[in-house]
Each structure stands twice: as C-alpha cells, then as structure tokens.
Protein backbone atom coordinates (compact mmCIF):
# COMPACT_ATOMS: atom_id res chain seq x y z
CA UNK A 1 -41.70 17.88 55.35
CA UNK A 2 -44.67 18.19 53.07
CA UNK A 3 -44.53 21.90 50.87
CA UNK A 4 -47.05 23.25 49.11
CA UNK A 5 -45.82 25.48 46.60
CA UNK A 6 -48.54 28.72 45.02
CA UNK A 7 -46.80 29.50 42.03
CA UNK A 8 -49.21 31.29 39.26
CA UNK A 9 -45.96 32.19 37.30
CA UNK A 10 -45.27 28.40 36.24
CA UNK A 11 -47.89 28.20 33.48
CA UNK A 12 -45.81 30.13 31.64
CA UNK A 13 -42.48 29.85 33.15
CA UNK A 14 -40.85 26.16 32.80
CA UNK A 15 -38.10 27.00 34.68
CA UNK A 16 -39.29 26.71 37.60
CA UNK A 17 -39.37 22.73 37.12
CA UNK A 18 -36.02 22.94 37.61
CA UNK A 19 -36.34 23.35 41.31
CA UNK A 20 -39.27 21.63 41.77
CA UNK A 21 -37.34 18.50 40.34
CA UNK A 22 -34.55 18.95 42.55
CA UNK A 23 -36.64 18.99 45.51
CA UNK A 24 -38.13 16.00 45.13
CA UNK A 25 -34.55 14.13 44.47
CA UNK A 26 -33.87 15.48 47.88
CA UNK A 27 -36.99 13.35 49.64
CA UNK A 28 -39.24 16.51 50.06
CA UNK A 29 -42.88 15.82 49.41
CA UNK A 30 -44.69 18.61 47.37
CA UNK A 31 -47.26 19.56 45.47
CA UNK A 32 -47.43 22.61 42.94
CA UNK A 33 -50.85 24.69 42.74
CA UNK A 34 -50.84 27.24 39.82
CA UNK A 35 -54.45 29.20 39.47
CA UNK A 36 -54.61 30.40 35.62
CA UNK A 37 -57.72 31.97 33.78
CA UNK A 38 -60.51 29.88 32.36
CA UNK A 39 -58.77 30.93 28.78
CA UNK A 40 -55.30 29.09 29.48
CA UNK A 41 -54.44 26.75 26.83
CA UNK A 42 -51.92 24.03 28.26
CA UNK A 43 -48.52 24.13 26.48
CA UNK A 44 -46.60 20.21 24.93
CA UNK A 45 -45.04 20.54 28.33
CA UNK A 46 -44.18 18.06 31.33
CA UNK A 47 -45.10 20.42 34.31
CA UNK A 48 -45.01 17.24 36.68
CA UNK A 49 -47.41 14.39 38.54
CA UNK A 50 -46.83 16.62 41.45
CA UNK A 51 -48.23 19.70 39.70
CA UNK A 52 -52.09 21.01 39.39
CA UNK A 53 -52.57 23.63 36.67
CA UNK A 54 -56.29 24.83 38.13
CA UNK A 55 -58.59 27.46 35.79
CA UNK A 56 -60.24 29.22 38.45
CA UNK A 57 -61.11 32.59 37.16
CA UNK A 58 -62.02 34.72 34.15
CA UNK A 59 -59.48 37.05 32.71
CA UNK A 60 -61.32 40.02 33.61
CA UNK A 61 -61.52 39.04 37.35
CA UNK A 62 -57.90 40.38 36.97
CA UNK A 63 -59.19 44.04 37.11
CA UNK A 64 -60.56 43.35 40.75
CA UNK A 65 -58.15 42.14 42.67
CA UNK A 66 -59.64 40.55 45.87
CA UNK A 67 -62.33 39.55 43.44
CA UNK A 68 -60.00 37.01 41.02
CA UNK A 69 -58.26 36.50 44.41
CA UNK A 70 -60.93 35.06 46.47
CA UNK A 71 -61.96 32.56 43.75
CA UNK A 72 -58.28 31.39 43.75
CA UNK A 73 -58.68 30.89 47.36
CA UNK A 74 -61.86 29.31 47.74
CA UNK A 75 -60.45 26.83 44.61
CA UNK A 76 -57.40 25.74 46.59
CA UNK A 77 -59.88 24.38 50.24
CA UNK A 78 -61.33 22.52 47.35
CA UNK A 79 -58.65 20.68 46.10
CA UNK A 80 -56.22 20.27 48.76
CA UNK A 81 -56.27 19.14 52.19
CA UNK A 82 -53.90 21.79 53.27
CA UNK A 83 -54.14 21.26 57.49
CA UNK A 84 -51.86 18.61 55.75
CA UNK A 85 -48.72 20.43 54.62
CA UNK A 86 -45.62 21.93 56.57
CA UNK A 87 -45.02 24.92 55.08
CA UNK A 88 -46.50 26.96 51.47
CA UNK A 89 -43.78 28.51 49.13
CA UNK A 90 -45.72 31.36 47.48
CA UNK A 91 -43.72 32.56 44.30
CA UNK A 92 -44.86 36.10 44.55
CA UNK A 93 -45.39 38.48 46.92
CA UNK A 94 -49.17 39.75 46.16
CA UNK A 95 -50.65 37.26 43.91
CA UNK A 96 -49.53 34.31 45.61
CA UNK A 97 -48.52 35.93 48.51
CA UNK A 98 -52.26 36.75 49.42
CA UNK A 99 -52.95 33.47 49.60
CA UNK A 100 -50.46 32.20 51.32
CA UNK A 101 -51.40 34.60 53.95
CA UNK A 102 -55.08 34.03 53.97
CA UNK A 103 -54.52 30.18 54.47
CA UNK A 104 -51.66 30.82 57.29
CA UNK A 105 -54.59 32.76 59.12
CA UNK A 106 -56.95 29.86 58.64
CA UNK A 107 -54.85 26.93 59.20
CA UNK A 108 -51.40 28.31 60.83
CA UNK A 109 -49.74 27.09 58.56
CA UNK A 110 -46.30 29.31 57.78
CA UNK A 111 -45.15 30.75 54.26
CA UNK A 112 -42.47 32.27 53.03
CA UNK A 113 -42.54 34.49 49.88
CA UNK A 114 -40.66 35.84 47.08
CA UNK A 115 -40.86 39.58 45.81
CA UNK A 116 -41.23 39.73 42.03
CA UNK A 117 -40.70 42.79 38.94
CA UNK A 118 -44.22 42.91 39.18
CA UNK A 119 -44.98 42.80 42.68
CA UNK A 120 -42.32 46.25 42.88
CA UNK A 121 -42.69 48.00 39.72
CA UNK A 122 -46.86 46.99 39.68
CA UNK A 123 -48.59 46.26 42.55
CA UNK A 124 -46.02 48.21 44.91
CA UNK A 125 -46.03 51.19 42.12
CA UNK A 126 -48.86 51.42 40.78
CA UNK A 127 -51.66 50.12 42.95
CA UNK A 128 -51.20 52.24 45.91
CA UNK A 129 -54.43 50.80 47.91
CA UNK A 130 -52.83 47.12 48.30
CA UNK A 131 -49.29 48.72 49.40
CA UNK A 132 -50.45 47.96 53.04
CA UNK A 133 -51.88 44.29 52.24
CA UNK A 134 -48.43 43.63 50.53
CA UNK A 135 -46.95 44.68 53.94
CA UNK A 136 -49.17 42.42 55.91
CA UNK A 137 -47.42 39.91 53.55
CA UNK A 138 -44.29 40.68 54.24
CA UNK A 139 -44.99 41.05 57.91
CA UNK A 140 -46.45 37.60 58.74
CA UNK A 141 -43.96 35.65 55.97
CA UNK A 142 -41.23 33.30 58.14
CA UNK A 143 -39.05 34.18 55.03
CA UNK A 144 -38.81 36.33 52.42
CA UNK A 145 -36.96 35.87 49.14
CA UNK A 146 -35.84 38.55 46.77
CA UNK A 147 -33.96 37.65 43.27
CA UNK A 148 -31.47 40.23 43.99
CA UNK A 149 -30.28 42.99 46.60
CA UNK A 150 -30.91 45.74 44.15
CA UNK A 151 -34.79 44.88 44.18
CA UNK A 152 -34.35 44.42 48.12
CA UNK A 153 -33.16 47.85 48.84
CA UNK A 154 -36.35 49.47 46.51
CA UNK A 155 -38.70 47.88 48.36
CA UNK A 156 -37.02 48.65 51.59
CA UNK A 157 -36.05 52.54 51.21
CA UNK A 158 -39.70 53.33 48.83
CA UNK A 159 -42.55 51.40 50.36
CA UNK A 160 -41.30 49.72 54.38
CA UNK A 161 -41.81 52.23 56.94
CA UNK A 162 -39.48 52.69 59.33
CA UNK A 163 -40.85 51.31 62.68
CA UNK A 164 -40.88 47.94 60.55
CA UNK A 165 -37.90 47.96 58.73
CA UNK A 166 -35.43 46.21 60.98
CA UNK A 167 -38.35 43.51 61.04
CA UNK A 168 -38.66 42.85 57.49
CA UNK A 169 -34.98 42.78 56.86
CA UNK A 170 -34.00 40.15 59.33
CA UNK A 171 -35.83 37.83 57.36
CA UNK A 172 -34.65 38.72 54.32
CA UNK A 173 -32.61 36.01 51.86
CA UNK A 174 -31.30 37.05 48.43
CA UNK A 175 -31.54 33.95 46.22
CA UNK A 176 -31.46 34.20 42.12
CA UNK A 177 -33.28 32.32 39.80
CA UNK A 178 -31.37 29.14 38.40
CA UNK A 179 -30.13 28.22 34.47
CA UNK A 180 -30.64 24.55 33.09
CA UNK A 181 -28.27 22.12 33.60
CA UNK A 182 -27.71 22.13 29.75
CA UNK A 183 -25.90 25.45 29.94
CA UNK A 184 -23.08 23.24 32.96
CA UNK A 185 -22.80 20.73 31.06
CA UNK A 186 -22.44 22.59 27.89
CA UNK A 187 -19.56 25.33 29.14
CA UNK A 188 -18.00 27.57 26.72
CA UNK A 189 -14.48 28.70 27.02
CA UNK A 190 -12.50 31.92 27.26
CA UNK A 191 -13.16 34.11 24.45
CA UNK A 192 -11.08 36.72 23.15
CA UNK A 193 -11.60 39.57 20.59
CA UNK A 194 -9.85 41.78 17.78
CA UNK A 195 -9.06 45.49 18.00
CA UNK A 196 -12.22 47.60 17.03
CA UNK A 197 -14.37 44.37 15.68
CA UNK A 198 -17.45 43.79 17.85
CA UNK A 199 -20.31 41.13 17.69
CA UNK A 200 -22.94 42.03 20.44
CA UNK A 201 -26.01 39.84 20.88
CA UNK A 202 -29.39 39.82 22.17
CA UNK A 203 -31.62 36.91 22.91
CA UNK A 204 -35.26 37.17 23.87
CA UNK A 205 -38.45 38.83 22.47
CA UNK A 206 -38.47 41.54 20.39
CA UNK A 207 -40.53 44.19 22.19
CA UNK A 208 -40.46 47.70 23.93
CA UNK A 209 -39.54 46.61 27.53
CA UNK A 210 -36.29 44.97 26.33
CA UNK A 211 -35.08 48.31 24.93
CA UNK A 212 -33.00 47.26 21.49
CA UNK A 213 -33.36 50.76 20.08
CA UNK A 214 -31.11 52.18 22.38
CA UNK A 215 -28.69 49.09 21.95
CA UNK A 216 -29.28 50.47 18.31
CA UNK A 217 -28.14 54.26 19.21
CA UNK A 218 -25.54 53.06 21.31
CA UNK A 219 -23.68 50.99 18.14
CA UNK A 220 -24.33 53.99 16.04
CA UNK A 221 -22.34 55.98 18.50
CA UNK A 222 -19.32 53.15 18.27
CA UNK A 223 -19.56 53.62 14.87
CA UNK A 224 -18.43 56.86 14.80
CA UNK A 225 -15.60 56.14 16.96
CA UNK A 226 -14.58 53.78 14.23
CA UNK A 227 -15.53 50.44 15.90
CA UNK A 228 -16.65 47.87 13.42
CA UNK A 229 -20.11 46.28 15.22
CA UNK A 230 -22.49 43.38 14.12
CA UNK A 231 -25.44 42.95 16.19
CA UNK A 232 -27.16 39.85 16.44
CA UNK A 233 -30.87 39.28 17.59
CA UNK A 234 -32.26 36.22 18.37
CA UNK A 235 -36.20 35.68 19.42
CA UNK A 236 -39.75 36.07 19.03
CA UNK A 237 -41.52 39.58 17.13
CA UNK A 238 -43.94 40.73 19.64
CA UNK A 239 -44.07 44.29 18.35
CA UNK A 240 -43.65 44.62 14.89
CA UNK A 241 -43.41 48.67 14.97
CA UNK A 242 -39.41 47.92 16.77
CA UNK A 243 -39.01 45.52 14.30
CA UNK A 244 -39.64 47.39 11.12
CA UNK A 245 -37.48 49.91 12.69
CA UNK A 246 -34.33 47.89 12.29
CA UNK A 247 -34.88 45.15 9.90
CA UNK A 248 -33.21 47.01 7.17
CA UNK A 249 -30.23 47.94 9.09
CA UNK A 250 -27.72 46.11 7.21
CA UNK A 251 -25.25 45.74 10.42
CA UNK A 252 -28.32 44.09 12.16
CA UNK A 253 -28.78 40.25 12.06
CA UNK A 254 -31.99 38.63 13.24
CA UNK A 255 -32.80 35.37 13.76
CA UNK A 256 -35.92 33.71 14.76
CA UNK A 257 -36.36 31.82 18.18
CA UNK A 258 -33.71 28.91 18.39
CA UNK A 259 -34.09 25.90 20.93
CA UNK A 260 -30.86 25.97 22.94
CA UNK A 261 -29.09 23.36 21.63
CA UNK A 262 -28.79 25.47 18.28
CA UNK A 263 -28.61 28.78 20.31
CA UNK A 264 -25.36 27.68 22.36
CA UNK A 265 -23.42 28.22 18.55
CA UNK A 266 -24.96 31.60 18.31
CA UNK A 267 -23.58 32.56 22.63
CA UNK A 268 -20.07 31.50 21.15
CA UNK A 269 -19.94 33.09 17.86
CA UNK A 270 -20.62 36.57 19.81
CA UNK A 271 -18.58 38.79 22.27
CA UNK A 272 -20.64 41.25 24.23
CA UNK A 273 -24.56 40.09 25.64
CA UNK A 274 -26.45 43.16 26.02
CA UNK A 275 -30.30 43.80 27.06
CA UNK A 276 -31.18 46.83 28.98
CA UNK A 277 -34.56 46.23 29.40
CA UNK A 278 -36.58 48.67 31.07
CA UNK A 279 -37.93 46.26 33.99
CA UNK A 280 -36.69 42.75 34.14
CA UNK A 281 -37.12 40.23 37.49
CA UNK A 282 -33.73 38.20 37.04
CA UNK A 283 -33.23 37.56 32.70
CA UNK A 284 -31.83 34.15 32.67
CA UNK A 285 -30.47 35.04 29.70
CA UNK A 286 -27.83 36.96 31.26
CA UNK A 287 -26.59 33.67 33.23
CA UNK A 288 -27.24 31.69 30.07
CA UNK A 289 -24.87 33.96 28.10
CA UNK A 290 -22.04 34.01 31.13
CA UNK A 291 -21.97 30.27 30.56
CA UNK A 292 -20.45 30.90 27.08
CA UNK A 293 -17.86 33.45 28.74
CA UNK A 294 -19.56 36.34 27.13
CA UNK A 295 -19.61 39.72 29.25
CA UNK A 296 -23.16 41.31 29.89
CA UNK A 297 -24.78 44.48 29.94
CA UNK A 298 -28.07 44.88 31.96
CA UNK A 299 -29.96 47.50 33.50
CA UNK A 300 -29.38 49.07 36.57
CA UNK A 301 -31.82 48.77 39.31
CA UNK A 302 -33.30 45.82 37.63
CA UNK A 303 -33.25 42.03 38.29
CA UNK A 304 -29.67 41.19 37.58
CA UNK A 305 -28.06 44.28 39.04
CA UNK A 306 -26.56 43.47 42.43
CA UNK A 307 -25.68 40.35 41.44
CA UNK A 308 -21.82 41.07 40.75
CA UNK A 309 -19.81 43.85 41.57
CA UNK A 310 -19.91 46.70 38.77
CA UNK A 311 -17.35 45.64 36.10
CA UNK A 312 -16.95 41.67 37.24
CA UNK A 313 -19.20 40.26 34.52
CA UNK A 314 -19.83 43.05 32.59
CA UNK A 315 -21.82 47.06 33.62
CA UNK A 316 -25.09 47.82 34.79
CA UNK A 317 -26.54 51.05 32.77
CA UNK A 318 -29.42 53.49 33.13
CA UNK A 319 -31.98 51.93 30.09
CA UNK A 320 -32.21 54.66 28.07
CA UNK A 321 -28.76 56.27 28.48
CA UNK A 322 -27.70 54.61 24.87
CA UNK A 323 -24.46 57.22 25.32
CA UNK A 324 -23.73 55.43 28.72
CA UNK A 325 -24.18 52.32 26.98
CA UNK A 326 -21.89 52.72 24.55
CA UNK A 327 -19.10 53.93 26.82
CA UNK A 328 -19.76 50.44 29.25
CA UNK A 329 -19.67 48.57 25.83
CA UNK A 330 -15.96 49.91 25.14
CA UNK A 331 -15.34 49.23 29.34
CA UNK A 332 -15.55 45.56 28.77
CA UNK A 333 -13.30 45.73 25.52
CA UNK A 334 -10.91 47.54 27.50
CA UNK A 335 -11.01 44.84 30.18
CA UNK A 336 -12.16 41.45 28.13
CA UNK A 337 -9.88 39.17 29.21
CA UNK A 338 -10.30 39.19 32.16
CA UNK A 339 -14.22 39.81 32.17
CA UNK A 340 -14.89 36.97 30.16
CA UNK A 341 -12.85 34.76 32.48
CA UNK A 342 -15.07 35.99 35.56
CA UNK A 343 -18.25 35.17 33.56
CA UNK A 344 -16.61 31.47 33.06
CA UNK A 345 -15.88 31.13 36.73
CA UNK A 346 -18.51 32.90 38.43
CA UNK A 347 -22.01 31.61 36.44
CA UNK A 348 -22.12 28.29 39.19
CA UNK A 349 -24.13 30.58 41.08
CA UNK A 350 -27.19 30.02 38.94
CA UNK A 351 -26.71 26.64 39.57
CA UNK A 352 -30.18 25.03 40.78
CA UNK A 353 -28.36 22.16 43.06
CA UNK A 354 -27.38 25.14 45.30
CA UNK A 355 -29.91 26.73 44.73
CA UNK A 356 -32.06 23.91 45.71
CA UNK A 357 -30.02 23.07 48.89
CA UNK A 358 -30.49 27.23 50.22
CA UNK A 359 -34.44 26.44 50.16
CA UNK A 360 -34.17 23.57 51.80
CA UNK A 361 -31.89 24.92 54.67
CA UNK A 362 -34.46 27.60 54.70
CA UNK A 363 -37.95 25.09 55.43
CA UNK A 364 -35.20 23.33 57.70
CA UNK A 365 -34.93 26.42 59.99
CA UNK A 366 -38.10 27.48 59.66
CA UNK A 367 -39.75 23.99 60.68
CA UNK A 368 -36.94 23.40 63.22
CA UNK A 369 -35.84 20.38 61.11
C-alpha cells in the first residue's frame, strides 16, 4: 500500500502530523504533497521526511481557480512518479479534490476525499459555477469523508440532486478530526461547581468568525439573573476592533496564546467552554476542552454539531442567538454533573489511534487488501 496524500491545509495545520505519524507506525508507505503560494514562509516545524511543502503558485492565482489549479497539477507529474502509488487521500473536496480527480483520470489511480468548512460554506456557497465540478468530485471519489453528519446532511439536502443522492451517500464515512496525545495522557477529572458562580472560557483567536460578543451579551444576560460569571479568553488578537470592545470589561480576563502544557491549568481552573463561531470545520478545541471534563457550547450546524447527542457534552446554539446562549449556559449548570462526566468518558473518540485504524480499514476495502 503506497498513499499519496494532497493536503494544502497542512502548511498551516500541524495536526494533521498526527495521522500521518500513525500511519507510518502501521507499515503504510506515504508521501505528503502540500502546494502553497510562492509567499509561504516555512514555520520551526517538523512536518516530516515523508512530507514535500511545494510553492507552486502566486497568491493571486487564487482568484482563478482552474488557473492556480492547473499549476498545482502540472507541479505534482513533476515531482512524483504517481503511476506508483495505490491510492491519493485528498484533504479537501475542491482544492485537493480537483486534483485528485484530474490524476485518477490520467493514471486510474482511486481517491477518496474529505468535505471541508470551506469547501460547503465557500466553494459550495459561494462559487456557484464549480458546484457541478465539486460533484464530479464527489461522484468519481471511492470514499468520501465528512468531519461530522451535520456538514453531511448540508451538502446532501442543498447542493446533491436527487437522481445522485443514494450514490453519494453510500460512500459516505463520518470521521472527526483527532486531539494530541498530550490531552490522553494529560486527563482532567470530574469537575464540579458552586450555586450561581460561573467561569466560562474561550481558547482560540480573537476575531469576528469566533463570535465572543455574543458570548459577551449572553453573560450580561446571566448577570441579571444574578449569576456571578468570569470569562476567560485565551489566544491570538487578530482584530483589534473586538478586542477594544471588551478589554475594559472588568469581568473579562484575557490572556495571550499559551503552549498547552501551560494551557491544560487554564481547561481546569474553568467550568463551561464556549465558542459559537459563525463557521467552524471541527474546533479541536472543543475535544481539547472535553479532556479536562469541561462541558461545551458550539454552534449548530457547524463542525462539531452532530457529534453528540444535544445535551451529552454540552448544547449546540444558533451563533448569534446570545439569549439562546445564555439559557444552554444555565442547561449545563442544571445538569453538570453529569455533563462533565460524559465529556470525561466520551472525548476517546478524538483519539488519532482509532482514528488512524478507520482510514486504514477504509484503503483496505477500497484496494481489496
């Protein structure tokens, strides 16, 4: 078995080393091709021997789709022999997807695929004239992986016609995203909490798309109803017009980006995660937090919903609905006990050993291994 993964997300997303590391412990042979702009500076990171960060195109070839797209292409016959490998793992449905596609017409070579945030609430959304080439993707993948069955069903009921529905769904898999071993190895324990005292956290950039203004609204609401609330958040100022809007709140703490050995104190000294962001693939950070028995709150519709029934781990909520919000807030406290002791028990599903093995019974099948 010899894989060649497309994955133009791992330049900037390290967790995907994760599974890449755990598939070679298992004896398969890959190789990691991830096409990045002529701008990309390399981060102090180990991406692995096994891994070719390629620049390939300018950052305005992004505008022009089959343009950036065919330069990627023509890159990849350069530097691989690809008659050579079993099977291609593309990491996203158009971007990577594409290509996967344009080398299984070339060489026969079979793909499977995984549907991204931005392949649905982008490409799918927005860019109406590649809805059809994203359904030639889907249409000629062996597999196709979605992070979770909320994102399935959107694609399914907005953009798959009917006639090809059944089709597309019997090779569907549902198959989340994975946390670092750190987060096992480091479990917290059940938590409890006092009457009307809250401590609700957020980790992860400070920006528009993660929503903390209504997080904001929705405390100011449990205020009223006399609930005593400290709000921690934790992470990197990318828009300094949300941050000037609460840095003077004295009931707000923030606290600049923390590696995770020092964040792990931060999980455990808090009660409630909550992030509605307005679009979010998976948010490892929800996993992450489960690890440390805290409850979550995350956005319906989005990458995490679906995962867990509604009230198991925490509530799903519309992302500007701060009211709704605040009422799934006092829903956990009303419940904690046994919430928290779900999240302690339920997080080994992130686990990337697993996670690992459901890929590999998946190239298995497909290659009739």
């Amino acid at each position: 078995m010899k894989i060649l993964h497309i994955n133009s997300y791992y330049s900037t997303s390290p967790f995907y080393k994760n599974l890449f590391e755990k598939q070679i412990e298992s004896g398969i042979d890959i190789d990691v091709f991830v096409p990045v702009a002529y701008t990309f500076k390399k981060r102090e990171f180990d991406y692995g021997k096994y891994t070719l960060i390629s620049k390939n195109h300018s950052k305005y070839h992004r505008v022009i789709f089959h343009l950036k797209h065919s330069k990627i292409y023509k890159d990849i016959l350069e530097r691989y022999n690809v008659e050579d490998y079993s099977l291609i793992h593309a990491h996203s449905l158009f971007s990577n997807g594409y290509i996967a596609l344009k080398l299984k017409r070339k060489f026969g070579i079979p793909y499977i695929v995984a549907v991204r945030n931005t392949d649905i609430n982008i490409f799918f959304k927005k860019i109406i004239y590649l809805r059809k080439l994203g359904l030639e993707i889907l249409k000629e993948a062996e597999q196709i992986i979605f992070l979770s069955r909320t994102y399935k069903e959107q694609v399914i009921k907005r953009y798959v016609p009917e006639n090809l529905k059944e089709e597309i769904c019997n090779k569907i898999s549902i198959i989340p995203n994975g946390i670092d071993k750190f987060w096992f190895d480091n479990q917290g324990g059940k938590k409890h909490i006092l009457d009307k005292s809250l401590r609700l956290l957020y980790v992860g950039a400070v920006n528009k798309n993660k929503n903390i203004i209504a997080t904001v609204r929705a405390i100011s609401l449990l205020q009223q109803e006399g609930y005593h609330v400290k709000y921690s958040i934790v992470g990197k100022i990318e828009d300094k017009c949300i941050y000037n809007q609460i840095k003077n709140i004295p009931w707000i703490n923030y606290i600049s980006p923390m590696k995770k050995e020092e964040l792990i104190s931060i999980y455990r000294d808090n009660d409630i995660f909550v992030m509605p962001s307005i679009h979010e693939t998976f948010g490892l950070v929800y996993a992450e937090a489960m690890s440390q028995g805290l409850p979550v709150i995350y956005t319906k519709e989005q990458g995490f919903d679906g995962q867990f029934k509604e009230g198991e781990v925490g509530y799903p909520v519309e992302c500007k609905n701060y009211k709704s919000l605040a009422q799934k807030i006092c829903g956990i406290v009303n419940d904690y006990d046994a919430i928290t002791y779900n999240c302690l028990i339920k997080y080994n599903k992130f686990d990337w050993e697993s996670i690992s093995r459901e890929y590999e019974n998946i190239y298995n099948k497909i290659l009739l291994i």
